[in-house]
Protein backbone atom coordinates (compact mmCIF):
# COMPACT_ATOMS: atom_id res chain seq x y z
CA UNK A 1 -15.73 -26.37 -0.65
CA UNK A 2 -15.13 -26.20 -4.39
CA UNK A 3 -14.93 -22.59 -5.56
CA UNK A 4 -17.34 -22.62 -8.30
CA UNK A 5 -20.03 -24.46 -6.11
CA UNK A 6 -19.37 -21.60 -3.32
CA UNK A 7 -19.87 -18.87 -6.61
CA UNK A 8 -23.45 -20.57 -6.92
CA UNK A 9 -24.33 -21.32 -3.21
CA UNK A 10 -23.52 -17.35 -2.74
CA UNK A 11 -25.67 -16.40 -5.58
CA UNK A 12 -28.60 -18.08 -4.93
CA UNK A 13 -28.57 -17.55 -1.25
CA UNK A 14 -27.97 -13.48 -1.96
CA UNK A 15 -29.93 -13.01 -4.86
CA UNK A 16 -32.04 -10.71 -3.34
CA UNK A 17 -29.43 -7.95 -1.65
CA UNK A 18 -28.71 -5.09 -4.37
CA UNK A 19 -26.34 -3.21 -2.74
CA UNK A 20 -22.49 -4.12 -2.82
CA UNK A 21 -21.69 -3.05 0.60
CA UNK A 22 -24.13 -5.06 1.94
CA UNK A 23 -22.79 -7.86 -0.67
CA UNK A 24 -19.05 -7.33 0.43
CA UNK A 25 -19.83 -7.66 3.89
CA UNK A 26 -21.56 -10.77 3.46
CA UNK A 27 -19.14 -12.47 1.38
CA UNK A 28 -16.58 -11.31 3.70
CA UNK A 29 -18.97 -13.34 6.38
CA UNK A 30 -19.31 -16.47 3.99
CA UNK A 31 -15.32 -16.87 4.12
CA UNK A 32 -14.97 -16.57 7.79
CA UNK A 33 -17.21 -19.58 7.32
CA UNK A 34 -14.98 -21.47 5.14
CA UNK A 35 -11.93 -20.37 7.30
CA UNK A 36 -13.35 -21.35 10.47
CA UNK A 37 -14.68 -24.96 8.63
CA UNK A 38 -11.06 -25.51 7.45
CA UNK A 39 -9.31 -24.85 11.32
CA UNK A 40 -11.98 -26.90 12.91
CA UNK A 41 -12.09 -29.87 10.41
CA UNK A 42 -8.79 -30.61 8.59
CA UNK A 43 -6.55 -29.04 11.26
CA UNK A 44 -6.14 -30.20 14.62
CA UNK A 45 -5.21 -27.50 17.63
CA UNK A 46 -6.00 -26.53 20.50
CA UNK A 47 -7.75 -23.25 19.46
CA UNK A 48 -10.79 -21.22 20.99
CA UNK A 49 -13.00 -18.69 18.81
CA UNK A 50 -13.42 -15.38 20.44
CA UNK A 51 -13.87 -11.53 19.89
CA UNK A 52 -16.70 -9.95 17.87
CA UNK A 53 -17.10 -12.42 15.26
CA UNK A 54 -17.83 -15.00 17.50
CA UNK A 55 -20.55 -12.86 18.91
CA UNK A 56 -22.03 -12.56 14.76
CA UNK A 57 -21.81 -15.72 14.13
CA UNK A 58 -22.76 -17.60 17.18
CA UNK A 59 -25.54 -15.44 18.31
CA UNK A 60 -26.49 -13.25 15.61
CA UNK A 61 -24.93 -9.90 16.98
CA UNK A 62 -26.41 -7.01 14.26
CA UNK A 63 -22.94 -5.83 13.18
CA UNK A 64 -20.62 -6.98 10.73
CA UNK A 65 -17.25 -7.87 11.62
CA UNK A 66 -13.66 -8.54 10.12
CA UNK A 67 -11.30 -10.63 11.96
CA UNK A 68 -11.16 -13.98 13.23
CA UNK A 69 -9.85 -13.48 16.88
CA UNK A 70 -8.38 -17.00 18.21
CA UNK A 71 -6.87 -18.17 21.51
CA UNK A 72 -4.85 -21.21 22.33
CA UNK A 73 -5.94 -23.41 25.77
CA UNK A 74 -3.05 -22.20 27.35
CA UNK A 75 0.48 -20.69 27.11
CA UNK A 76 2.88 -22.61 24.35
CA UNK A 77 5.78 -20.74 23.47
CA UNK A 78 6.95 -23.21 21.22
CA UNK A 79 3.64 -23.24 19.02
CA UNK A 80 4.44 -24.25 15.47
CA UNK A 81 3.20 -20.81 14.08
CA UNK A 82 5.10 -22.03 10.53
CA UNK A 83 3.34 -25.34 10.44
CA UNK A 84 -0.40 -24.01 11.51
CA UNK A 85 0.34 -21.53 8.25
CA UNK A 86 1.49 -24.02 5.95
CA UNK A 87 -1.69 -25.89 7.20
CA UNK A 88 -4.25 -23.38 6.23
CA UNK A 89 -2.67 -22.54 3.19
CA UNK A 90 -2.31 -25.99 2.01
CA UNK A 91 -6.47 -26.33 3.47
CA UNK A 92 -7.30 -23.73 0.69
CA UNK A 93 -5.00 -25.43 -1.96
CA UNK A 94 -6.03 -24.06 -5.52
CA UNK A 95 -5.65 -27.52 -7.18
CA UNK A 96 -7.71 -28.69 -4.58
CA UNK A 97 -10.44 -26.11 -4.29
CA UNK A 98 -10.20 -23.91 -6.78
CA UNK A 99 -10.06 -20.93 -4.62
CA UNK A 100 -7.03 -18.36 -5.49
CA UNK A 101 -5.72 -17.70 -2.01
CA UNK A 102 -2.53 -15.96 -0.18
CA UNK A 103 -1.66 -15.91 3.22
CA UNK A 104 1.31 -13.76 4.84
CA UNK A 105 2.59 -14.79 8.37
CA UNK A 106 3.76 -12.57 11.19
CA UNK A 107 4.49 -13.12 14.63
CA UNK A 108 4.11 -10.61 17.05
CA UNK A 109 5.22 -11.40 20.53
CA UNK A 110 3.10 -13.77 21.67
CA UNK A 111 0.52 -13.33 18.40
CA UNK A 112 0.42 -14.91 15.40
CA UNK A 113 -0.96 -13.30 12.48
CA UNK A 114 -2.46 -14.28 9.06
CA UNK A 115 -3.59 -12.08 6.87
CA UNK A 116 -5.48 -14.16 3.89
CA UNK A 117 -6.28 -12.32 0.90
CA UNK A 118 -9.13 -14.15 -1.55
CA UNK A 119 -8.63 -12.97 -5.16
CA UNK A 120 -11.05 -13.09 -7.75
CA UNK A 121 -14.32 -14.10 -6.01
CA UNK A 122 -15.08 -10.42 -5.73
CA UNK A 123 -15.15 -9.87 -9.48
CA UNK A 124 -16.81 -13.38 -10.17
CA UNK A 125 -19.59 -12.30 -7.87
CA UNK A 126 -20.37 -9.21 -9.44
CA UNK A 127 -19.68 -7.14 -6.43
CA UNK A 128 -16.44 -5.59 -8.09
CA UNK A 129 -15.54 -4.60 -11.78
CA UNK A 130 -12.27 -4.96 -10.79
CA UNK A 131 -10.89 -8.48 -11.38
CA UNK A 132 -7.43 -7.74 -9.61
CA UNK A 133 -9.29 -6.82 -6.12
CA UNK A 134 -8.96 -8.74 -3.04
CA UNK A 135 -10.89 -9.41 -0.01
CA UNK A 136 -8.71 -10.03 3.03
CA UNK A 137 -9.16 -11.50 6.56
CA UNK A 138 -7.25 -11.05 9.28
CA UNK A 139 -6.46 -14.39 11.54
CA UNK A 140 -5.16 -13.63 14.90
CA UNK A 141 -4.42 -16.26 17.30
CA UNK A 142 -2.72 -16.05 20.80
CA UNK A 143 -0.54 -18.36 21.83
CA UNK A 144 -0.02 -16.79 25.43
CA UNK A 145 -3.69 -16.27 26.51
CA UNK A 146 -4.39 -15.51 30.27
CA UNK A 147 -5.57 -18.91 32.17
CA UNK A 148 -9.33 -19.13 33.84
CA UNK A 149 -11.31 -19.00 30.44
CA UNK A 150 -14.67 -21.11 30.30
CA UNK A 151 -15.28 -22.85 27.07
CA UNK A 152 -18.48 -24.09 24.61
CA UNK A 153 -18.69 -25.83 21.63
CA UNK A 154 -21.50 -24.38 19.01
CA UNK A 155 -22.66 -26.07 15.47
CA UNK A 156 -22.08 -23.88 12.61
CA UNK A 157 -23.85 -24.27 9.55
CA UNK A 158 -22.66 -22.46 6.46
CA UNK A 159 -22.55 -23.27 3.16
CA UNK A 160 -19.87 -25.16 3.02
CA UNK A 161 -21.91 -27.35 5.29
CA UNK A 162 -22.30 -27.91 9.55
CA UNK A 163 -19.24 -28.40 11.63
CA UNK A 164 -18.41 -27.86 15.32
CA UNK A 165 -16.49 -24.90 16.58
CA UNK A 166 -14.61 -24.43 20.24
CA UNK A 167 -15.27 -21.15 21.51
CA UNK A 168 -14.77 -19.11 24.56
CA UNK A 169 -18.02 -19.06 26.49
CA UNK A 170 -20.17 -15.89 27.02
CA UNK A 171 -19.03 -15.10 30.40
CA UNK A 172 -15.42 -15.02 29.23
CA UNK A 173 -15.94 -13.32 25.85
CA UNK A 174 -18.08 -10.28 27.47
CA UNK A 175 -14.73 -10.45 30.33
CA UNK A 176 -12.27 -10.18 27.42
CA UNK A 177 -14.53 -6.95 25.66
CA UNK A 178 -14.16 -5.38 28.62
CA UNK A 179 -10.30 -5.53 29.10
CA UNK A 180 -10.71 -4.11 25.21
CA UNK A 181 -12.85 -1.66 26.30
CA UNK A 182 -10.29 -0.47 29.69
CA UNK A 183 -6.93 -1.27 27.76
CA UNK A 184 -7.28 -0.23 24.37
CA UNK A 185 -4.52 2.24 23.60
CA UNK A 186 -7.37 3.98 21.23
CA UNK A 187 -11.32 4.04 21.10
CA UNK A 188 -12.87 1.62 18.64
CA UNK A 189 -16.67 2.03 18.20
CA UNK A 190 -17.39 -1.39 17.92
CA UNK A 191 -16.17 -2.14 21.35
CA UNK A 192 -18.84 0.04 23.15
CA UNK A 193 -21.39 -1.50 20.62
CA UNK A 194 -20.72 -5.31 21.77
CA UNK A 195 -20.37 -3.58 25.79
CA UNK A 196 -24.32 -2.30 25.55
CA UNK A 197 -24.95 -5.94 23.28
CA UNK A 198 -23.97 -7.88 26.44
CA UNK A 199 -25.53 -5.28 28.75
CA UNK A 200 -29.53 -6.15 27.48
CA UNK A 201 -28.73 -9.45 27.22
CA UNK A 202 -31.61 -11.68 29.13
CA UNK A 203 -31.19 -13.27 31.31
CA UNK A 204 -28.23 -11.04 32.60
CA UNK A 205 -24.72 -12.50 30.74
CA UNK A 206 -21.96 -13.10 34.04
CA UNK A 207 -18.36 -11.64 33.90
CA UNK A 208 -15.70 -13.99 34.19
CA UNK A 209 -13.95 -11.96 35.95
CA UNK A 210 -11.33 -14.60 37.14
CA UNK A 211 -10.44 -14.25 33.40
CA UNK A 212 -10.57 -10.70 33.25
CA UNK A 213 -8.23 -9.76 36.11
CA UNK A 214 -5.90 -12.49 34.67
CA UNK A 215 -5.83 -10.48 31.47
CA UNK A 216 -5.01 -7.54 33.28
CA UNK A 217 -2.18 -9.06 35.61
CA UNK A 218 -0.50 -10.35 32.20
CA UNK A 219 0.05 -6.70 31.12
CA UNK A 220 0.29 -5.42 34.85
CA UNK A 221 -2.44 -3.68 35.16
CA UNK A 222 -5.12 -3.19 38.52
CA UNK A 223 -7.04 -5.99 39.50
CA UNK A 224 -10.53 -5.54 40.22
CA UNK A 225 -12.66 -7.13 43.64
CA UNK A 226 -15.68 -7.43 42.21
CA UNK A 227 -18.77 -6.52 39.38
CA UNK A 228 -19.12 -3.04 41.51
CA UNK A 229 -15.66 -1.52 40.78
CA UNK A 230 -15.07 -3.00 37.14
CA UNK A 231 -18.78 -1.17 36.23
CA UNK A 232 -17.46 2.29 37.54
CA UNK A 233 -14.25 2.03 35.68
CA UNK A 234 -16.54 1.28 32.37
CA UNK A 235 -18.78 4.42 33.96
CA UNK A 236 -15.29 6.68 33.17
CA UNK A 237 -14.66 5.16 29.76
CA UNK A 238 -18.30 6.11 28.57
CA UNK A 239 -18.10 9.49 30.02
CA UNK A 240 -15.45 10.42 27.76
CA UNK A 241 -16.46 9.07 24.67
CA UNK A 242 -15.63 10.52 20.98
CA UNK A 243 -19.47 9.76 19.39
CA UNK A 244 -17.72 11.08 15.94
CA UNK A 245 -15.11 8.31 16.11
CA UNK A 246 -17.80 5.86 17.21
CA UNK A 247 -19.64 6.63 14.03
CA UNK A 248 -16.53 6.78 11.95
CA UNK A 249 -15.70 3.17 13.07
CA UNK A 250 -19.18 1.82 13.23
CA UNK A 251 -20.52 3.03 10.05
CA UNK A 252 -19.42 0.35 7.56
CA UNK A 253 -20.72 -2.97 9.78
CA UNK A 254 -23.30 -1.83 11.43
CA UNK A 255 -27.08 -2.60 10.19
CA UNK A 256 -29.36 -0.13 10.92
CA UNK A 257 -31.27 3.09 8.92
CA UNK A 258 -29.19 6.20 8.96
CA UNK A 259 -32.16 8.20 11.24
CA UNK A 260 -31.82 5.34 13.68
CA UNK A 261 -28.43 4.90 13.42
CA UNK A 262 -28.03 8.90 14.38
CA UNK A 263 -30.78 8.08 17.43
CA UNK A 264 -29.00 5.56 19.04
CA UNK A 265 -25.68 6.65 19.26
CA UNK A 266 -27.16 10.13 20.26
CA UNK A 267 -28.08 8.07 23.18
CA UNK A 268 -25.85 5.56 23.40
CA UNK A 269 -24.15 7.12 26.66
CA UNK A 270 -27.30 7.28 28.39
CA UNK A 271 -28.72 4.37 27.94
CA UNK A 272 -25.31 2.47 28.31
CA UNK A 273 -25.21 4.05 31.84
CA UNK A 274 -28.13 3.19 32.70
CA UNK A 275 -27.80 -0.74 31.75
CA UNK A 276 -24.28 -0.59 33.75
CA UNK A 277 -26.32 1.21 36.60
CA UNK A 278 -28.80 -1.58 36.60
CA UNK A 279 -26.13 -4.62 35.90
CA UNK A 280 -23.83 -2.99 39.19
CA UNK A 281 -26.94 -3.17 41.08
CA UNK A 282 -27.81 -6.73 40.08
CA UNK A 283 -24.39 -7.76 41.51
CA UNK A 284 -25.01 -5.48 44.94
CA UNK A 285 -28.12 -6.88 46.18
């Protein structure tokens, strides 16, 4: 999409929203977009969208979200993490497109990360008086991802027009929150957000859990029999929860008023219990 055409596709489609937080956010959204359009339309790999943006933008989860989380079909050590950089890059070409774009590669083990830094478009928007800031997305994509993952394939339409994306299924995305929920080496509020998401979903959303206890076998941990014992280890991780550092990381993507903001995650461990309760039930009877 030509830059100046995305300026004036932005502006008319925000004109009403005031505040710049708000205005940042969505922006931020609006370039996953563009991102996501560019992977699934003038590259061509194997790769599956997953993680909490896929929940936003597939099925309208009511938080905010930064990275773009993606997974290869299987296992290829000898990915061609250089290329699939020099790809994207090259997608987002300023002679091109007009866009002023950067993109910094690092591999990680078995991750490959982009970080892509838009400069400019925050200034020519209005949202910053600062014309040197950026706004930067995170790409992650594993090329070593467990095997058993269930796939879909969803129509996105953006701005920048409709275009089909691969993504993990339900099933195996609400299987790989919960590995993020048990393994994380810290607490990150927006974890326990998407958990209770998928917990009042109806009808009931399924745990791959195929997936799931491959996940955990890659990084040696337990491996769980069934729905019953992976809902009381989620039980112990709730019990113990930090509600400050909840806030702290769900403050800035999250859309609600502050009063019922402060209500829910007052009783966020309640009610989270409760849905787990009635979800390890479901799978008992």
């Amino acid at each position: 999409m030509n830059y100046e055409l995305f300026l004036q596709a932005f502006k008319e489609k925000y004109n009403g929203v005031k505040d710049t937080q708000m205005l940042f956010q969505y922006l931020r959204e609006e370039l996953q977009y563009l991102i996501l359009q560019a992977l699934y339309t003038k590259m061509s790999y194997p790769i599956y969208f997953m993680g909490g943006t896929l929940l936003r933008l597939s099925y309208g989860l009511n938080r905010f979200s930064e990275d773009i989380d993606l997974s290869l079909e299987a296992p290829d050590p000898n990915f061609p993490s250089e290329t699939f950089h020099e790809e994207l890059l090259n997608a987002f070409s300023e002679k091109i497109t007009g866009f002023k774009v950067k993109m910094t590669l690092n591999t990680n083990r078995n991750v490959i990360k982009i970080m892509i830094s838009f400069s400019k478009v925050l200034f020519d928007l209005g949202i910053s008086p600062l014309p040197a800031q950026n706004i930067k997305i995170k790409l992650e994509l594993d090329t070593n991802p467990p095997g058993e993952a269930s796939y879909d394939r969803k129509m996105y339409r953006s701005m920048a027009g409709d275009y089909m994306v691969s993504t993990h299924d339900l099933p195996t995305a609400f299987a790989g929150k919960l590995c993020a929920v048990l393994m994380r080496e810290y607490q990150k509020g927006r974890d326990y957000y998407d958990l209770q998401w998928y917990l009042q979903r109806d009808p009931m959303v399924p745990i791959n859990l195929n997936y799931l206890n491959a996940n955990y076998s890659q990084q040696d941990g337990e491996i769980f029999k069934n729905e019953s014992e992976l809902c009381d280890a989620i039980v112990k991780k709730i019990k113990n929860l930090d509600k400050q550092l909840m806030r702290r990381d769900l403050e800035r993507f999250i859309m609600m008023e502050e009063g019922t903001f402060k209500e829910w995650l007052d009783r966020y461990s309640k009610d989270t219990l409760e849905l787990l309760e009635i979800y390890k039930k479901a799978y008992e009877s």
